[in-house]
Protein backbone atom coordinates (compact mmCIF):
# COMPACT_ATOMS: atom_id res chain seq x y z
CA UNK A 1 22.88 -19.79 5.60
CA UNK A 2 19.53 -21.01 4.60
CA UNK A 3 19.39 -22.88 1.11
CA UNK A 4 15.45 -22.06 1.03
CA UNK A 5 13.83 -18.99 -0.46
CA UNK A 6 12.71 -17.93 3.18
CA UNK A 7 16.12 -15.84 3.73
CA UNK A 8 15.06 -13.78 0.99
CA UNK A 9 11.79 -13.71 1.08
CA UNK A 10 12.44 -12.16 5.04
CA UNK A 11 14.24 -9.21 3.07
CA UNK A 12 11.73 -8.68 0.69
CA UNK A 13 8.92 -8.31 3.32
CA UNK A 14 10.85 -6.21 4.82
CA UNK A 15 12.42 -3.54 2.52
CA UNK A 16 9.64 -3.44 -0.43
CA UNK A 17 7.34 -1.61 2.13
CA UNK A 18 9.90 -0.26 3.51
CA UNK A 19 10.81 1.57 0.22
CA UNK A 20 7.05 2.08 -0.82
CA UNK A 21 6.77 4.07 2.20
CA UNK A 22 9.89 5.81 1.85
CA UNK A 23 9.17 6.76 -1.89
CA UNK A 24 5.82 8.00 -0.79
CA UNK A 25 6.95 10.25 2.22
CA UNK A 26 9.37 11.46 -0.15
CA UNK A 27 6.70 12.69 -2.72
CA UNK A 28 5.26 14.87 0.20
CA UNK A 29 8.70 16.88 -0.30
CA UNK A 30 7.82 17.62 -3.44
CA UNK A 31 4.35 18.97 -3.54
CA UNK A 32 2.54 15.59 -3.35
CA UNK A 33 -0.14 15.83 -0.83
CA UNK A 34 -1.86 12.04 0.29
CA UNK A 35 -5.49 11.88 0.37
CA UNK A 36 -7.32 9.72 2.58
CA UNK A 37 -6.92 6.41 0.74
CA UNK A 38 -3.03 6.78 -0.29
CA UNK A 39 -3.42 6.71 3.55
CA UNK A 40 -4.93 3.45 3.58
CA UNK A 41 -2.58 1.92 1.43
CA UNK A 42 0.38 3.16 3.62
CA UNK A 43 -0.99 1.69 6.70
CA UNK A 44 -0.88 -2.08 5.68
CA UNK A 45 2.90 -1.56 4.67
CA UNK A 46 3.52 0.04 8.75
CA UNK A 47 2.26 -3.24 9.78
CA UNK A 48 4.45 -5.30 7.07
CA UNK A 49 7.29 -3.34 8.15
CA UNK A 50 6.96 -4.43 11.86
CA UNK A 51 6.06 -7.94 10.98
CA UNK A 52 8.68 -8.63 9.01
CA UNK A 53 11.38 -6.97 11.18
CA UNK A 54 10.16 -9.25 13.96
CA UNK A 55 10.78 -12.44 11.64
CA UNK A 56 14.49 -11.09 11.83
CA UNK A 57 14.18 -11.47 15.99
CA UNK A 58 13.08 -15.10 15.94
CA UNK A 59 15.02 -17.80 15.48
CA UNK A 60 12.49 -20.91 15.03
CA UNK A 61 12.31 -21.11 11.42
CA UNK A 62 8.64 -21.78 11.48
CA UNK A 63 8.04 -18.49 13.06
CA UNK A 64 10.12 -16.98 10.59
CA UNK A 65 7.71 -18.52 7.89
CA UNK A 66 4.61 -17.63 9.66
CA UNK A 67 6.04 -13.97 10.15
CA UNK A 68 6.80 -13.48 6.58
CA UNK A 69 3.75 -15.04 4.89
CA UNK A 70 1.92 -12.39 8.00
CA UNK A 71 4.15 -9.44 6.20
CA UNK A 72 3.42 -10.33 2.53
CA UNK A 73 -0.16 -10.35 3.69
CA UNK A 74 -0.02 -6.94 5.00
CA UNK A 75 1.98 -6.21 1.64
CA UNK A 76 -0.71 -7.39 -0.32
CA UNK A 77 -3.10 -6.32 1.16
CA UNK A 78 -2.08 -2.77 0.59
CA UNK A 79 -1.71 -3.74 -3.00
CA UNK A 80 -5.68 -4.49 -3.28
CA UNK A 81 -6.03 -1.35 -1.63
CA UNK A 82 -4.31 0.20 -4.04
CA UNK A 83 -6.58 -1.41 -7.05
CA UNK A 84 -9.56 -0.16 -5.84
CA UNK A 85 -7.63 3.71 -5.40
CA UNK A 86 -6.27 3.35 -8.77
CA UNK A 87 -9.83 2.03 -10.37
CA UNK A 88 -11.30 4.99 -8.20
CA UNK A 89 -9.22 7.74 -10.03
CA UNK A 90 -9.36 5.84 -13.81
CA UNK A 91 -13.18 6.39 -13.14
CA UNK A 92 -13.51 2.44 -13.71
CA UNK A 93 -15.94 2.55 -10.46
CA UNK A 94 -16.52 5.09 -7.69
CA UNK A 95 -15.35 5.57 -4.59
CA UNK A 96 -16.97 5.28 -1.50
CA UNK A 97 -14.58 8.03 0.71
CA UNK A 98 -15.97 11.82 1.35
CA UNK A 99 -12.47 12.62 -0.71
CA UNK A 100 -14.66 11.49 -3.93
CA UNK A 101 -17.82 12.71 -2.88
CA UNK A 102 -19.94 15.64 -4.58
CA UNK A 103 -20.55 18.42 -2.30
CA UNK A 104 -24.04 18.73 -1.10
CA UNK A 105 -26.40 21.16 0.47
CA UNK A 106 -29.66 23.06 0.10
CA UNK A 107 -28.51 26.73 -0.03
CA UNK A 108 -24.83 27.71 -0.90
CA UNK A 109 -24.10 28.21 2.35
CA UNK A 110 -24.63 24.72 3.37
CA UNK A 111 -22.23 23.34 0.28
CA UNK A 112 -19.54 25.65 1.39
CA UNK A 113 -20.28 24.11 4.78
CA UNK A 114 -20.37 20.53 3.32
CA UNK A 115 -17.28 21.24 0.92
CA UNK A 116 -15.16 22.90 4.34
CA UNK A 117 -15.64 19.38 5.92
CA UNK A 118 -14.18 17.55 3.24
CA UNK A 119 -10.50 16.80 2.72
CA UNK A 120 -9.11 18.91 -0.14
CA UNK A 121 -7.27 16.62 -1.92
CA UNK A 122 -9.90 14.17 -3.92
CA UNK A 123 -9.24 10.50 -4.15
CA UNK A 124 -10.62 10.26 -7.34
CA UNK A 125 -7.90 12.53 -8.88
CA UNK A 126 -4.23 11.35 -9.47
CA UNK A 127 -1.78 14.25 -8.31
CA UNK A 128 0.91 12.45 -10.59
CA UNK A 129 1.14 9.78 -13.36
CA UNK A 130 3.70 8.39 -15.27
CA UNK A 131 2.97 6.78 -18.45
CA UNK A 132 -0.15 6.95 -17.81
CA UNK A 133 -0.11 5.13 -14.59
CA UNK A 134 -0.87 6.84 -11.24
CA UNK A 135 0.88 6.18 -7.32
CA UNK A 136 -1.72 4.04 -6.08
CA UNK A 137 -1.51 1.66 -9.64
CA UNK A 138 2.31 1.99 -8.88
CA UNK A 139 1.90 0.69 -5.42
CA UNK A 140 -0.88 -1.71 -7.13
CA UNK A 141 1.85 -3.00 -9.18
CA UNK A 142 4.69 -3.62 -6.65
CA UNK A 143 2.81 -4.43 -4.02
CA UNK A 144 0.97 -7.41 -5.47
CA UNK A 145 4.04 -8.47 -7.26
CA UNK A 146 6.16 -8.34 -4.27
CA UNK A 147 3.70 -10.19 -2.16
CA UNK A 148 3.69 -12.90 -4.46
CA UNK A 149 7.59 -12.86 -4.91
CA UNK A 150 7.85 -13.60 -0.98
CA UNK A 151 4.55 -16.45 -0.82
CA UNK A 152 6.80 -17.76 -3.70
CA UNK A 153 10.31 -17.87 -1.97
CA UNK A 154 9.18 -18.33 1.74
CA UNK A 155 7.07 -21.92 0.21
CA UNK A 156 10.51 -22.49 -1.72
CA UNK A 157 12.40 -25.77 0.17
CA UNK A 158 15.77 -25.56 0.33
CA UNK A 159 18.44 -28.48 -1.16
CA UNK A 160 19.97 -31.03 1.68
C-alpha cells in the first residue's frame, strides 16, 4: 500500500467525474434537459473518467502520477467550463453559444426560421437551483475543488 497521497488521489480522479456524470444523467430522469454547454462540461469528465481508469492499469508509479495529474486536468478543466456556464446564466457576462443567442430575422418568417435552428433549451437559463446556486456552479464547485484535492494528494510524498 502506498504511504503517498497518489493512492487516493487515483480514486478521486476517478469517481468525482464519475459521480458528476452520474448525478447529471440522472437529472435527465427527472425532467432536466442539458443544453449545449452542460454538454461541454460533461465531456472533459468522459475523458477524466478514462484517464484515470487507465492509471489503475499501470503499474510504474510515475505513470500513475502523470495519469492522474492528466485526469484532474480534464476534471478541472470541466470545472472552468462550468464558471463561464454558471457566469453565463447569473447574467455576469454573455454567452457566446446559439443556446443564448436572440433570434434574428427580417420578416417573422425568417425568426421562426432562425428560432427552429436553435436548441430549445437556453444556456443562459438555469433549469434548477438550489440555494441559489445552479448545476453548472455545482459542477463549478466540485469540480475545481476536486481537481485541486487530487494535484494536492498525487504531489503528497509518502513516509519511508
Amino acid at each position: 500500500m502506498q504511504a503517498d497521497g497518489l493512492r487516493t488521489a487515483r480514486w478521486i480522479a476517478l469517481l468525482l467525474p464519475l459521480a458528476l456524470v452520474g448525478g447529471a444523467h440522472i437529472t435527465e430522469h427527472f425532467g432536466l434537459v442539458p443544453c449545449e454547454m452542460c454538454w461541454w462540461q460533461r465531456y472533459p469528465h468522459y475523458v477524466a473518467i478514462v484517464i484515470a481508469a487507465s492509471a489503475f492499469l499501470v503499474k510504474d508509479r510515475r505513470a500513475q502520477l502523470g495519469l492522474v495529474l492528466l485526469a484532474g486536468l480534464a476534471v478541472a478543466v470541466s470545472g472552468g467550463i462550468g464558471v463561464y456556464h454558471a457566469g453565463v446564466e447569473y447574467k455576469w457576462w454573455q454567452g457566446f453559444t446559439a443556446c443564448t443567442a436572440q433570434v434574428h430575422g427580417a420578416t417573422p418568417m425568417d425568426m421562426l426560421t432562425d428560432a427552429m435552428r436553435r436548441p430549445l433549451i437556453r444556456c443562459d437559463v438555469p433549469q434548477w437551483t438550489w440555494f441559489g446556486i445552479s448545476l453548472a456552479g455545482f459542477n463549478a464547485i466540485f469540480s475545481l475543488t476536486g481537481a485541486a484535492l487530487i494535484f494536492a494528494l498525487a504531489a503528497r510524498k509518502g513516509r519511508a
